[in-house]
N, C-alpha and C. Protein backbone atom coordinates (compact mmCIF):
# COMPACT_ATOMS: atom_id res chain seq x y z
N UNK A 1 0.86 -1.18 0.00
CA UNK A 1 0.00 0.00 0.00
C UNK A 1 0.90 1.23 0.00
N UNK A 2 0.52 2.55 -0.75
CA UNK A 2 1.39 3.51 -1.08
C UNK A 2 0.23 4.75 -1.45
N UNK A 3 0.77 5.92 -0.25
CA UNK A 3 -0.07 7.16 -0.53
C UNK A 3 0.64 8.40 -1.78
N UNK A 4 0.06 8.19 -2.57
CA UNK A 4 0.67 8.99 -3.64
C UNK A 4 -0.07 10.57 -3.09
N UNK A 5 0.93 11.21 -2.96
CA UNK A 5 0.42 12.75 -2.24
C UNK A 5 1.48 14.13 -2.73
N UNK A 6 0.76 15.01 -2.48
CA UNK A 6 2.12 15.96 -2.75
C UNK A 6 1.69 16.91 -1.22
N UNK A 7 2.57 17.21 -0.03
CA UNK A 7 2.67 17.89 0.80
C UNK A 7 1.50 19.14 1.17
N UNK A 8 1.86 19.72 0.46
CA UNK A 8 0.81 21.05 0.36
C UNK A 8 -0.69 20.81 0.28
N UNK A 9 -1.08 19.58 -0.04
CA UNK A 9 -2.45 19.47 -0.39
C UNK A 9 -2.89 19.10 0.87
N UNK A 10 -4.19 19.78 1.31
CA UNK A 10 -4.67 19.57 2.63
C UNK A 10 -5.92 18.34 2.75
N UNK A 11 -5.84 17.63 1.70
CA UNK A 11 -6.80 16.51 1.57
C UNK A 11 -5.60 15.48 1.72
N UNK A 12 -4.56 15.49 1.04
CA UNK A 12 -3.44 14.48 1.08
C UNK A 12 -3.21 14.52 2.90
N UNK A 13 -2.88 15.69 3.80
CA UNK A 13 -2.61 15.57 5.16
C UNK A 13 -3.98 15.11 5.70
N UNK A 14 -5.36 15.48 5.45
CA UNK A 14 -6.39 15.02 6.15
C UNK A 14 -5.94 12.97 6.29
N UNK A 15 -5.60 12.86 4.98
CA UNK A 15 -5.61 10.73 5.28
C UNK A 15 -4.07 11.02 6.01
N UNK A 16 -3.30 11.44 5.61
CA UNK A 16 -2.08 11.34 6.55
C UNK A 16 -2.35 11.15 8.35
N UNK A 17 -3.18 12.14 8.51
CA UNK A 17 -3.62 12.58 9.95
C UNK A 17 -4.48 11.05 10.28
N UNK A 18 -5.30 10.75 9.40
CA UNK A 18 -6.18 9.57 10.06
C UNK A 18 -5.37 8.36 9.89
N UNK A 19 -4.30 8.55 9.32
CA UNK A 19 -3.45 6.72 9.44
C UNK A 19 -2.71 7.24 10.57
N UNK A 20 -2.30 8.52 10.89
CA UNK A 20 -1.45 8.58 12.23
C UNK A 20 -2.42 7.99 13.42
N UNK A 21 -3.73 8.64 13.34
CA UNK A 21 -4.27 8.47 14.57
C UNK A 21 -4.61 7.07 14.32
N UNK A 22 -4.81 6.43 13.68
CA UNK A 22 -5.36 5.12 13.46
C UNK A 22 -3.71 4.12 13.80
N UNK A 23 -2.98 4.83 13.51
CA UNK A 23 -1.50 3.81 14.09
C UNK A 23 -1.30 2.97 12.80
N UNK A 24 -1.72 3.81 11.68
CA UNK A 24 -1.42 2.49 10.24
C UNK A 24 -0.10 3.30 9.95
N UNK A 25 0.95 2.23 9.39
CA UNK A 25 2.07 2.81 8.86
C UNK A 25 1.84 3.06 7.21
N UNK A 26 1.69 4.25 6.65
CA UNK A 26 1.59 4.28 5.44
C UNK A 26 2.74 4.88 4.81
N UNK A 27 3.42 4.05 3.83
CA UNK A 27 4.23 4.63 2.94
C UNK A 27 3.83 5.66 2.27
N UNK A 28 4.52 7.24 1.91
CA UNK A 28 4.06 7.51 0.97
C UNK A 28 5.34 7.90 -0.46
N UNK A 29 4.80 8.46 -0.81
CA UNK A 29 5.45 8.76 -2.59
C UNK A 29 4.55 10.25 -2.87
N UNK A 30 5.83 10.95 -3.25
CA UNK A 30 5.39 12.61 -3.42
C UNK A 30 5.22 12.05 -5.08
N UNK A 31 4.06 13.17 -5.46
CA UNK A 31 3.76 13.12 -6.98
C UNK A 31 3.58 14.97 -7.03
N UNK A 32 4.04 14.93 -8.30
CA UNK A 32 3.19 16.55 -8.80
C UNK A 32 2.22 16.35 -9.57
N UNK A 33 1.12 16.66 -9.44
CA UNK A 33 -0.01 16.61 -10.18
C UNK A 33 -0.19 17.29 -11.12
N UNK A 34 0.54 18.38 -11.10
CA UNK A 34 1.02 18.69 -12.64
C UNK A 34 1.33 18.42 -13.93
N UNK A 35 2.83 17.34 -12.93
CA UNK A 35 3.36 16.69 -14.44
C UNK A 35 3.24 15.61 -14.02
N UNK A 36 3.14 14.80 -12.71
CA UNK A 36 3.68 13.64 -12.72
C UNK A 36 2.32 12.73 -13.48
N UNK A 37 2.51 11.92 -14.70
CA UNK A 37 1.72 11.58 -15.61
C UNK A 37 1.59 9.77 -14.84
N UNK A 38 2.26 9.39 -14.19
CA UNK A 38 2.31 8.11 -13.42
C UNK A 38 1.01 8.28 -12.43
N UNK A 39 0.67 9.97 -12.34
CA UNK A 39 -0.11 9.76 -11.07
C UNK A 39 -1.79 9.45 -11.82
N UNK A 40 -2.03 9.49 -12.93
CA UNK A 40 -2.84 9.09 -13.80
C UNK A 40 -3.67 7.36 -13.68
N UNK A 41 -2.45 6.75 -13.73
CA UNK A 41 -2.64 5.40 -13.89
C UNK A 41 -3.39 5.24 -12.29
N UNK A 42 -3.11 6.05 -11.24
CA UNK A 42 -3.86 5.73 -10.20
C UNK A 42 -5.08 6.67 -9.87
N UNK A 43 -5.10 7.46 -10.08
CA UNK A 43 -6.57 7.80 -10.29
C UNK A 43 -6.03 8.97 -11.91
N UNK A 44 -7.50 8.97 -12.39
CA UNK A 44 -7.95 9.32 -13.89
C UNK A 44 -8.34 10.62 -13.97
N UNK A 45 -8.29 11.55 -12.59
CA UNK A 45 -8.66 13.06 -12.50
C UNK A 45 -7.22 13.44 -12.15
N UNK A 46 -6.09 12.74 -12.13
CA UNK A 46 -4.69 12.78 -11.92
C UNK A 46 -5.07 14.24 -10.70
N UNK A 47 -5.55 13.65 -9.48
CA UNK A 47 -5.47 14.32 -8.18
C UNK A 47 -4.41 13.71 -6.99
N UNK A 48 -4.76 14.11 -6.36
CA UNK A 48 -3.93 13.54 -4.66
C UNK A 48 -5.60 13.95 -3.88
N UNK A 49 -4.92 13.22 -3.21
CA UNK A 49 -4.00 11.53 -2.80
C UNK A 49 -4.67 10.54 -3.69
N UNK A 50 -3.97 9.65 -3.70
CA UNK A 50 -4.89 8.19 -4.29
C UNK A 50 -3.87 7.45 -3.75
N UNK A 51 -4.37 6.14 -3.28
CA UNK A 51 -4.10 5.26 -2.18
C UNK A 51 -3.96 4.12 -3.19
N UNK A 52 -2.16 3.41 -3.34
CA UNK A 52 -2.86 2.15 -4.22
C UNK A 52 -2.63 1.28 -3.40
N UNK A 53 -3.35 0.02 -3.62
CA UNK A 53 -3.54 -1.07 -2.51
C UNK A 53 -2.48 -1.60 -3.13
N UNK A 54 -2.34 -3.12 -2.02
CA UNK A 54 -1.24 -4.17 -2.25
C UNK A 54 -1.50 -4.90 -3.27
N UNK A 55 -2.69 -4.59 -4.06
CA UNK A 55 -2.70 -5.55 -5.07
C UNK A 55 -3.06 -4.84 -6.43
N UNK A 56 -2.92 -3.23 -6.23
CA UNK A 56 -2.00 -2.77 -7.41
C UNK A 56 -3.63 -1.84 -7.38
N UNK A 57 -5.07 -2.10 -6.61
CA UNK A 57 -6.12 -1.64 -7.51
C UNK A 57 -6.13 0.09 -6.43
N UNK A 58 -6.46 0.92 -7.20
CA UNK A 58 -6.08 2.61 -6.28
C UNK A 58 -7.22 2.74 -5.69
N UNK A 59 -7.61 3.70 -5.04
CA UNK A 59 -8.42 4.31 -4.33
C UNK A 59 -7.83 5.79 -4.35
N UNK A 60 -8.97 6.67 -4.49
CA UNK A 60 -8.91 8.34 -4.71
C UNK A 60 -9.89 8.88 -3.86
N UNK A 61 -9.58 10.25 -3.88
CA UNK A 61 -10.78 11.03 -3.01
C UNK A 61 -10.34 10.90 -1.42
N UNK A 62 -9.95 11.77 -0.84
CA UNK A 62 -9.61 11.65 0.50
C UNK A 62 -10.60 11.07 1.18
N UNK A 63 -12.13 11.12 0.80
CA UNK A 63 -12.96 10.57 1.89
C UNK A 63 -12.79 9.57 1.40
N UNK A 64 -13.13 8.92 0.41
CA UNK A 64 -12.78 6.68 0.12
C UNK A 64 -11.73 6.63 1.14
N UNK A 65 -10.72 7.45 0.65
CA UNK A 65 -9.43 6.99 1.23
C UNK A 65 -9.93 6.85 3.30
N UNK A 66 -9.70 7.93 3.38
CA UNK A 66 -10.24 8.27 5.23
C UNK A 66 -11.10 6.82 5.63
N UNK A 67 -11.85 6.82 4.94
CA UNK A 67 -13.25 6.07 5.39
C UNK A 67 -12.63 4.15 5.15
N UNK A 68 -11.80 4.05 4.27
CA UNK A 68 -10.76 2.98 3.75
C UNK A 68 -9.46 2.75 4.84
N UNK A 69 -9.14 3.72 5.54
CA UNK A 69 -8.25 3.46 6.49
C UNK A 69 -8.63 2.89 7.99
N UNK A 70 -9.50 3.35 8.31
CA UNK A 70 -10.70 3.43 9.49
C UNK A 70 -11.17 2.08 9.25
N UNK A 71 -11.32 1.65 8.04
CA UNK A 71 -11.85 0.25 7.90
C UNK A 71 -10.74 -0.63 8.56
N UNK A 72 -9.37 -0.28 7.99
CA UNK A 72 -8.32 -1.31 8.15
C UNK A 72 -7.74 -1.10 9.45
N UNK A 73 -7.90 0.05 10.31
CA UNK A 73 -7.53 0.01 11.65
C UNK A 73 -8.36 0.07 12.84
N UNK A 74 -9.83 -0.79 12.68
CA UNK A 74 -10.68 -0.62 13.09
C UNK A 74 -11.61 0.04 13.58
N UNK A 75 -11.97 1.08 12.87
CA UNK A 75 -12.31 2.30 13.44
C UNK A 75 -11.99 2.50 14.36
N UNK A 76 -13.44 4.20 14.53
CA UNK A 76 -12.81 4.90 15.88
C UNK A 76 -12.87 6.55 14.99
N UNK A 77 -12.73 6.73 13.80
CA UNK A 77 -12.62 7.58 13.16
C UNK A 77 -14.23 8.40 12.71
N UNK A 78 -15.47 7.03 12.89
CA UNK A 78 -16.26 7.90 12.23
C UNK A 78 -17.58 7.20 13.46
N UNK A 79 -18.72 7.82 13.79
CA UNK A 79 -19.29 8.01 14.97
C UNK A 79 -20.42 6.78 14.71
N UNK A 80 -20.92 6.06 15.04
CA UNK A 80 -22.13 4.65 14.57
C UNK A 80 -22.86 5.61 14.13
N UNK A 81 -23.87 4.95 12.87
CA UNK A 81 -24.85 5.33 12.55
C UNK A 81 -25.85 6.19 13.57
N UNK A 82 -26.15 7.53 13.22
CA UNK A 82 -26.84 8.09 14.09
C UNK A 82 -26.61 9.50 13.81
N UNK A 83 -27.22 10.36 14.42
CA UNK A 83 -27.05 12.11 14.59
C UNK A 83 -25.39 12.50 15.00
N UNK A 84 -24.39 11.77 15.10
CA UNK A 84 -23.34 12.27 15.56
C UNK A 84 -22.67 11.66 14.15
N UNK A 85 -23.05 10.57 13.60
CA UNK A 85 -22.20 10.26 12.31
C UNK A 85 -22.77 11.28 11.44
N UNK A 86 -24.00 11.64 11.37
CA UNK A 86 -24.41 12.96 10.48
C UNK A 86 -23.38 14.26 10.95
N UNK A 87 -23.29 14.78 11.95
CA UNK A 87 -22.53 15.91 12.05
C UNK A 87 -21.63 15.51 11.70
N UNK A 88 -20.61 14.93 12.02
CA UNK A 88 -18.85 14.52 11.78
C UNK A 88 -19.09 14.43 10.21
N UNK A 89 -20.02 14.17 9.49
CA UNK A 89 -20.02 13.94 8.08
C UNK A 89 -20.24 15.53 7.29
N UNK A 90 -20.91 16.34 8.17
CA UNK A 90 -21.18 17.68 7.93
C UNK A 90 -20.47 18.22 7.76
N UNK A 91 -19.46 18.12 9.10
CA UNK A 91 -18.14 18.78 9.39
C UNK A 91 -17.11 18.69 8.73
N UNK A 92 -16.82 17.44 7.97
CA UNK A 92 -16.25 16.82 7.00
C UNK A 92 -16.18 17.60 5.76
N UNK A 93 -17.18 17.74 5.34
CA UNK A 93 -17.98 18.39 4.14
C UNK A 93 -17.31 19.90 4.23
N UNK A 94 -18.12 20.26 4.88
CA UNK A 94 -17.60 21.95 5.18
C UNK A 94 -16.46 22.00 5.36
N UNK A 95 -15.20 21.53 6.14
CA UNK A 95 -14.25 21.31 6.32
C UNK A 95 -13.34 21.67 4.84
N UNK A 96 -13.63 20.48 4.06
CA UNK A 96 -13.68 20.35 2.32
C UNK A 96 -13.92 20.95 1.83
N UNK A 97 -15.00 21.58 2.04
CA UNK A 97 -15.38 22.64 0.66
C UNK A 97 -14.58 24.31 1.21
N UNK A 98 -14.11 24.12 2.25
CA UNK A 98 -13.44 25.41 2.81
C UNK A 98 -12.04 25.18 1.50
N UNK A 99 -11.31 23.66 1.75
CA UNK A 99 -10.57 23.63 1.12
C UNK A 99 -10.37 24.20 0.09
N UNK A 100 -11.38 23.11 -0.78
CA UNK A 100 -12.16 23.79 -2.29
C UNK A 100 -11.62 25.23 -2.84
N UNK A 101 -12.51 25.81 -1.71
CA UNK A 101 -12.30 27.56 -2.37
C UNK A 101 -10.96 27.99 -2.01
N UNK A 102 -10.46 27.35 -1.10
CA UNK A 102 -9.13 27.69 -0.84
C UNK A 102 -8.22 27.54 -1.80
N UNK A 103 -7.88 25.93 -2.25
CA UNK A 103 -7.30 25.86 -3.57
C UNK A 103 -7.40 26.34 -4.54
N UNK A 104 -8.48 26.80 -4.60
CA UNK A 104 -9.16 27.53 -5.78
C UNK A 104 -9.10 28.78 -6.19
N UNK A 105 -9.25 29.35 -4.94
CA UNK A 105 -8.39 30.62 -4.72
C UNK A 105 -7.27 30.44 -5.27
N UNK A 106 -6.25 29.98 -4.39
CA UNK A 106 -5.05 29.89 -4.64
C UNK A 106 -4.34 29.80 -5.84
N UNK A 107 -4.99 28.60 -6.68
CA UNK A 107 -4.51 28.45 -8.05
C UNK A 107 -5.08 29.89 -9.12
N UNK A 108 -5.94 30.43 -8.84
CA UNK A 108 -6.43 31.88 -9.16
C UNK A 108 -5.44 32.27 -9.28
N UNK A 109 -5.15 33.51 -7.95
CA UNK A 109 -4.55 34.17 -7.80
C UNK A 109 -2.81 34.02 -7.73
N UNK A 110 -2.11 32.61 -8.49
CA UNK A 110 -0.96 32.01 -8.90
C UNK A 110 -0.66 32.50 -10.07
N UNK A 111 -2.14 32.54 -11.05
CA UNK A 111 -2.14 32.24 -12.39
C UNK A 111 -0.97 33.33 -12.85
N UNK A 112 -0.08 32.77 -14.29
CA UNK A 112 0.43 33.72 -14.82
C UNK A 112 -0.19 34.28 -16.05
N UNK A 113 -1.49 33.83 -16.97
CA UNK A 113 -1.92 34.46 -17.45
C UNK A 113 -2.93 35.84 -17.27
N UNK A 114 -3.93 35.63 -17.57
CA UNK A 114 -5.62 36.16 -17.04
C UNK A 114 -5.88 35.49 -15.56
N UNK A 115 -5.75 36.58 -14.54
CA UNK A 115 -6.29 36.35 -13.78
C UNK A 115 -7.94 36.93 -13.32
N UNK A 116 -8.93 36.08 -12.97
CA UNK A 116 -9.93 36.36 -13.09
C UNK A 116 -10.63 36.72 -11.42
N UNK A 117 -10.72 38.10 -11.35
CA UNK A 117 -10.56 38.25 -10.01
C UNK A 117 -11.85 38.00 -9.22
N UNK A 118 -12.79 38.16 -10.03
CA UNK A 118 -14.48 37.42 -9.57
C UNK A 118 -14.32 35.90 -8.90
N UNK A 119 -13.24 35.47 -9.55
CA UNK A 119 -13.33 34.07 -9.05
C UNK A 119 -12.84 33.99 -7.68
N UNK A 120 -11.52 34.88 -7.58
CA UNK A 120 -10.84 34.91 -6.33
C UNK A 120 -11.96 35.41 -5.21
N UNK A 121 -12.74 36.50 -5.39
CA UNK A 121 -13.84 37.17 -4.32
C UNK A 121 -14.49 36.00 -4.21
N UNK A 122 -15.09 35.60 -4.90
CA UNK A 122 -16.17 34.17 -4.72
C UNK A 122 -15.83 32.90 -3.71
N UNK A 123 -14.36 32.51 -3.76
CA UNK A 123 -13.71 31.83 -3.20
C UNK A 123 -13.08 32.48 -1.98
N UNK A 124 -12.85 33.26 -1.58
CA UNK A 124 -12.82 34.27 -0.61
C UNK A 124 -13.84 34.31 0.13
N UNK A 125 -15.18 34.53 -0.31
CA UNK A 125 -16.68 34.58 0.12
C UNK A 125 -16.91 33.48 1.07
N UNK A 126 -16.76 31.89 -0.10
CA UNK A 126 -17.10 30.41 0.67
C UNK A 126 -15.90 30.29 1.62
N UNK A 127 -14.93 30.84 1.71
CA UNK A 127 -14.14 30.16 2.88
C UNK A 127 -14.18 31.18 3.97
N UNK A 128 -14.51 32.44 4.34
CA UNK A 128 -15.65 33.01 5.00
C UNK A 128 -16.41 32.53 5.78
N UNK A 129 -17.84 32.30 4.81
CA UNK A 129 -18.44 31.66 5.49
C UNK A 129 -18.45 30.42 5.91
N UNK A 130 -17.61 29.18 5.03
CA UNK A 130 -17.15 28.06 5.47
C UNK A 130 -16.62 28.27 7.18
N UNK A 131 -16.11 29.39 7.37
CA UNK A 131 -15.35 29.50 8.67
C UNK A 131 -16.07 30.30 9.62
N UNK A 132 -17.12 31.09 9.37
CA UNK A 132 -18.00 30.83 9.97
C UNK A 132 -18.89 30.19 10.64
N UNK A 133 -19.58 28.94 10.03
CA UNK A 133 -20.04 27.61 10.19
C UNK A 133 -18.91 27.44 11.13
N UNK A 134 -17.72 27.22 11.04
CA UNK A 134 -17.16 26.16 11.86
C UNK A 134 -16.83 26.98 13.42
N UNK A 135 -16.84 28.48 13.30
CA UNK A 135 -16.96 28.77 14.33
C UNK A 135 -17.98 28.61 15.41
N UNK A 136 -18.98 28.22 14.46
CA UNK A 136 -20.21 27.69 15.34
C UNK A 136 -20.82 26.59 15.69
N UNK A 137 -19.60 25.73 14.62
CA UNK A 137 -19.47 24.39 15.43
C UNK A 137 -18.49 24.07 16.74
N UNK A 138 -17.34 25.06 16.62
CA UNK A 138 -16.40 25.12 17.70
C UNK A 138 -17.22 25.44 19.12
N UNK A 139 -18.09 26.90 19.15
CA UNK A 139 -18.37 27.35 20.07
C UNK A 139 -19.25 26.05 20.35
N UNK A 140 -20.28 25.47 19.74
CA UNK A 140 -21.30 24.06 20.32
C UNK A 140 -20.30 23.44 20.84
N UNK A 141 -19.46 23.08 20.25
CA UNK A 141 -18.42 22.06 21.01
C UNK A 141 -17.48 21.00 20.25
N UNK A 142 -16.66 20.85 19.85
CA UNK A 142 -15.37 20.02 18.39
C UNK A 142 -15.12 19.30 20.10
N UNK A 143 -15.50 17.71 20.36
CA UNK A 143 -15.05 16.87 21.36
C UNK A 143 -14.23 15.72 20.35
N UNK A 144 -13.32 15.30 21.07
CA UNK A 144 -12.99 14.31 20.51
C UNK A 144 -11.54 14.59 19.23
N UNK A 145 -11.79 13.56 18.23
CA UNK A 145 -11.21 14.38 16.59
C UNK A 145 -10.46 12.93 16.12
N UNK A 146 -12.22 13.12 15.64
CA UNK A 146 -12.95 11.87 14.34
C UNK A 146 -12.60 12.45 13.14
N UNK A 147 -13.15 12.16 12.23
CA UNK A 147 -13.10 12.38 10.90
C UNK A 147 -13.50 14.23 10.94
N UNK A 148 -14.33 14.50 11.15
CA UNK A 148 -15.16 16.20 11.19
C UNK A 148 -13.80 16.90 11.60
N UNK A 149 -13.06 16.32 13.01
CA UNK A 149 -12.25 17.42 13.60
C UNK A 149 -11.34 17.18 12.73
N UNK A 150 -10.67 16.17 12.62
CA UNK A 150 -9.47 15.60 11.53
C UNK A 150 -9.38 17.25 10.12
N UNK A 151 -10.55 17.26 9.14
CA UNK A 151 -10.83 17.64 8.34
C UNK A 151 -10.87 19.23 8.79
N UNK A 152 -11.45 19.69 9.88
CA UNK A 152 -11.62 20.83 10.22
C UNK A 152 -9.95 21.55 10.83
N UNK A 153 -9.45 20.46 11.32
CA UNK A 153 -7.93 20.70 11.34
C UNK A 153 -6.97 21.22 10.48
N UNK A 154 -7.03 20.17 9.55
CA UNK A 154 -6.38 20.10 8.19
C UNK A 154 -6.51 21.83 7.45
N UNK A 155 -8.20 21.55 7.29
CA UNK A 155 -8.46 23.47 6.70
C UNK A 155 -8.03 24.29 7.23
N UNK A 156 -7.97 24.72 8.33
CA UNK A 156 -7.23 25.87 8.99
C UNK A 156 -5.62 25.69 9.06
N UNK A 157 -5.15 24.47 8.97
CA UNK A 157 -3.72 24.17 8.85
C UNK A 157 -3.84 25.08 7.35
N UNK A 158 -4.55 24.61 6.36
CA UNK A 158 -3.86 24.95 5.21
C UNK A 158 -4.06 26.76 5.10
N UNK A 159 -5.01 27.06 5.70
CA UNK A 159 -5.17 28.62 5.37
C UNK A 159 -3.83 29.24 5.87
N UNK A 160 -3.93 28.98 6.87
CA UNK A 160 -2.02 29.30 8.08
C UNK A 160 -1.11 29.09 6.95
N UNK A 161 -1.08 27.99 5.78
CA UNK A 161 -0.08 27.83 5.09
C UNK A 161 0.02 28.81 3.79
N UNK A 162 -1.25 29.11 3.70
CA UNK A 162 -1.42 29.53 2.19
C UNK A 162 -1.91 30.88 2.01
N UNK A 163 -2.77 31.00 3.48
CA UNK A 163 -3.20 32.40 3.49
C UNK A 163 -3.17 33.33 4.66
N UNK A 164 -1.60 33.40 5.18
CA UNK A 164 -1.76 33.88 6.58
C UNK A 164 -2.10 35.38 6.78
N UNK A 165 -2.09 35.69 5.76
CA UNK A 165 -2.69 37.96 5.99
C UNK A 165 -3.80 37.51 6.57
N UNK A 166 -4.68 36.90 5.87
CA UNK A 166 -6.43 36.58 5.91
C UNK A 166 -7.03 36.69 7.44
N UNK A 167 -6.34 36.52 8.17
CA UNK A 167 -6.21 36.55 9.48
C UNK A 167 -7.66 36.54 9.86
N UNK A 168 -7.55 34.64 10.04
CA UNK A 168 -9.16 34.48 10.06
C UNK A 168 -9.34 33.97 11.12
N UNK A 169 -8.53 33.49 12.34
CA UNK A 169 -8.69 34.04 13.91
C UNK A 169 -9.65 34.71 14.41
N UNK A 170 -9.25 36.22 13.62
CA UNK A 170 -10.27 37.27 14.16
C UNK A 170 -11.45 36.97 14.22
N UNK A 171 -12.29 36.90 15.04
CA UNK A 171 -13.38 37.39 15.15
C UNK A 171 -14.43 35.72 15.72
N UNK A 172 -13.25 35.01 15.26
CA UNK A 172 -13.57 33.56 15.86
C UNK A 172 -12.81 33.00 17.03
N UNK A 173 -13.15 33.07 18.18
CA UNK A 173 -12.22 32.89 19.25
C UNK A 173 -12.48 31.40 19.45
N UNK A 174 -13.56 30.75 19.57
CA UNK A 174 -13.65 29.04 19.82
C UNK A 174 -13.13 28.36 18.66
N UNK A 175 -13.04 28.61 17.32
CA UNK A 175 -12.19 28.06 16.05
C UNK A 175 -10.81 28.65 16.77
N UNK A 176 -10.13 29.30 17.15
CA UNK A 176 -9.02 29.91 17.62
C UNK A 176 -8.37 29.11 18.16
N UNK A 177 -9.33 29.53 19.56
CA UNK A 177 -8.90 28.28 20.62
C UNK A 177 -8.86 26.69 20.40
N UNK A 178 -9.66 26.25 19.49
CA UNK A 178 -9.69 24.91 19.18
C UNK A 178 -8.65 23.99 18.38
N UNK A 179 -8.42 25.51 17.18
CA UNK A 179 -7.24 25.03 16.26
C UNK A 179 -6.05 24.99 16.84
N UNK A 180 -5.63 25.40 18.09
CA UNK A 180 -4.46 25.39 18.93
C UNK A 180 -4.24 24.47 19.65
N UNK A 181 -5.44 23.59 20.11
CA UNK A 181 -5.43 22.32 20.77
C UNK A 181 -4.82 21.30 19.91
N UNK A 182 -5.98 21.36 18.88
CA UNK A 182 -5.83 20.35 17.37
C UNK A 182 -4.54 20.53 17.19
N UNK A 183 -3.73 21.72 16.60
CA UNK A 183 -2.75 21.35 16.39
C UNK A 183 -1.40 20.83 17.02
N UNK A 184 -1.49 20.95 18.01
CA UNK A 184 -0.68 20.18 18.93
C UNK A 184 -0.49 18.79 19.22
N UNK A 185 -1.66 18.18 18.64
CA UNK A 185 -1.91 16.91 18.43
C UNK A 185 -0.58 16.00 17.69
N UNK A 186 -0.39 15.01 17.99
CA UNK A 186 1.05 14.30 17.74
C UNK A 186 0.67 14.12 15.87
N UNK A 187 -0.26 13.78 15.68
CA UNK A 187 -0.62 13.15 13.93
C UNK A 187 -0.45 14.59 13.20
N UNK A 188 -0.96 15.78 14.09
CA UNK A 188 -0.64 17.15 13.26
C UNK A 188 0.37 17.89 13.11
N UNK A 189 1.28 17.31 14.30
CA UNK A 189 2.33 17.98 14.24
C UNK A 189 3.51 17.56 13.26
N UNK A 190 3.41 15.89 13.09
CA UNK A 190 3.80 15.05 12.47
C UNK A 190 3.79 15.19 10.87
N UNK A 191 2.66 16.70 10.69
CA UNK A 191 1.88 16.03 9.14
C UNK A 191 2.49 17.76 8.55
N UNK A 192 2.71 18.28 9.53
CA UNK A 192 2.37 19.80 9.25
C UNK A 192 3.80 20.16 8.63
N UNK A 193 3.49 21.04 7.01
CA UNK A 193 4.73 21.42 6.31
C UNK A 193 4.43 23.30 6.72
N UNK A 194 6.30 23.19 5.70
CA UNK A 194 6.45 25.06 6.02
C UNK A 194 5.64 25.27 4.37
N UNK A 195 5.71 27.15 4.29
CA UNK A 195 5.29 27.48 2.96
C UNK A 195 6.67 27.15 1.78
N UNK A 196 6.54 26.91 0.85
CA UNK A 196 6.91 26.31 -0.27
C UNK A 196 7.90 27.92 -0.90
């Protein structure tokens, strides 16, 4: 088994973080998704991560992957069927789609051609309010750190990496306080890169 990942991507550290906490030893292998054309043959949207098994067949999408690790280290990662596996799945989500606009942003405002600055505000907008939401999941209460906190970790790791002016702290003191716990965590500290 082999995590094909490239560092910077905060979906590649979300499965990193859940094989730490899960105690699976996963090899990985840096790819650029750019060029690296090998990373194709394992998944067909040539993204990160994609996970290939021992018997050669891949797995993509950080959640297969997450939800695929948890299988093999017996859970613990995601809550029994019920109103608490719905939130952690929420949290998950939002978590992700913070990403989303984040990357999205990011690769925007990289571009060396036409940059299209509607896109950047828009993506600016959802990770906003993405972080909003989560401030108001912090203040209810982030116990534990299942899959939801895992993911909600990861996003604010990557903004710190990618967008530290944004200074999105402000005005959220329980996301604040929470992301300071989280990151202290042995799997985050373990996972966490500098800026590039």
């Amino acid at each position: 088994m082999k995590l094909l990942y490239s560092p910077m991507s905060p979906f590649a550290r979300k499965v990193r973080v859940c094989a730490h906490e899960l105690g699976i030893a996963l090899p990985v292998a840096f790819v650029d998704p750019w060029t690296d054309e090998a990373l194709r043959g394992a998944n067909p949207l040539a993204k990160v991560p994609a996970l290939v098994l021992a018997d050669g067949a891949p797995l993509y999408d950080s959640r297969v992957i997450c939800q695929y690790l948890d299988h093999l280290g017996g859970g613990g990662l995601y809550p029994a069927p019920g109103a608490a596996l719905w939130r952690a799945l929420r949290l998950e989500a939002l978590a992700d789609g913070i990403c989303d606009a984040a990357v999205r942003r990011r690769m925007e405002t990289i571009r060396q051609d036409v940059r299209h600055d509607d896109v950047i505000v828009r993506q600016a907008l959802a990770m906003t309010a993405g972080l909003d939401a989560l401030e108001a999941e912090a203040a209810a209460g982030l116990t534990g750190f299942g899959i939801g906190e895992i993911a909600a970790a990861c996003a604010v790791g990557y903004l710190d990496l990618r967008f530290p002016d944004d200074r999105w702290r402000d005005g959220r003191p329980a996301l604040a306080a929470w992301s300071e716990t989280a990151a202290a965590r042995p799997s985050m500290a373990a996972t966490v890169v500098s800026p590039a």
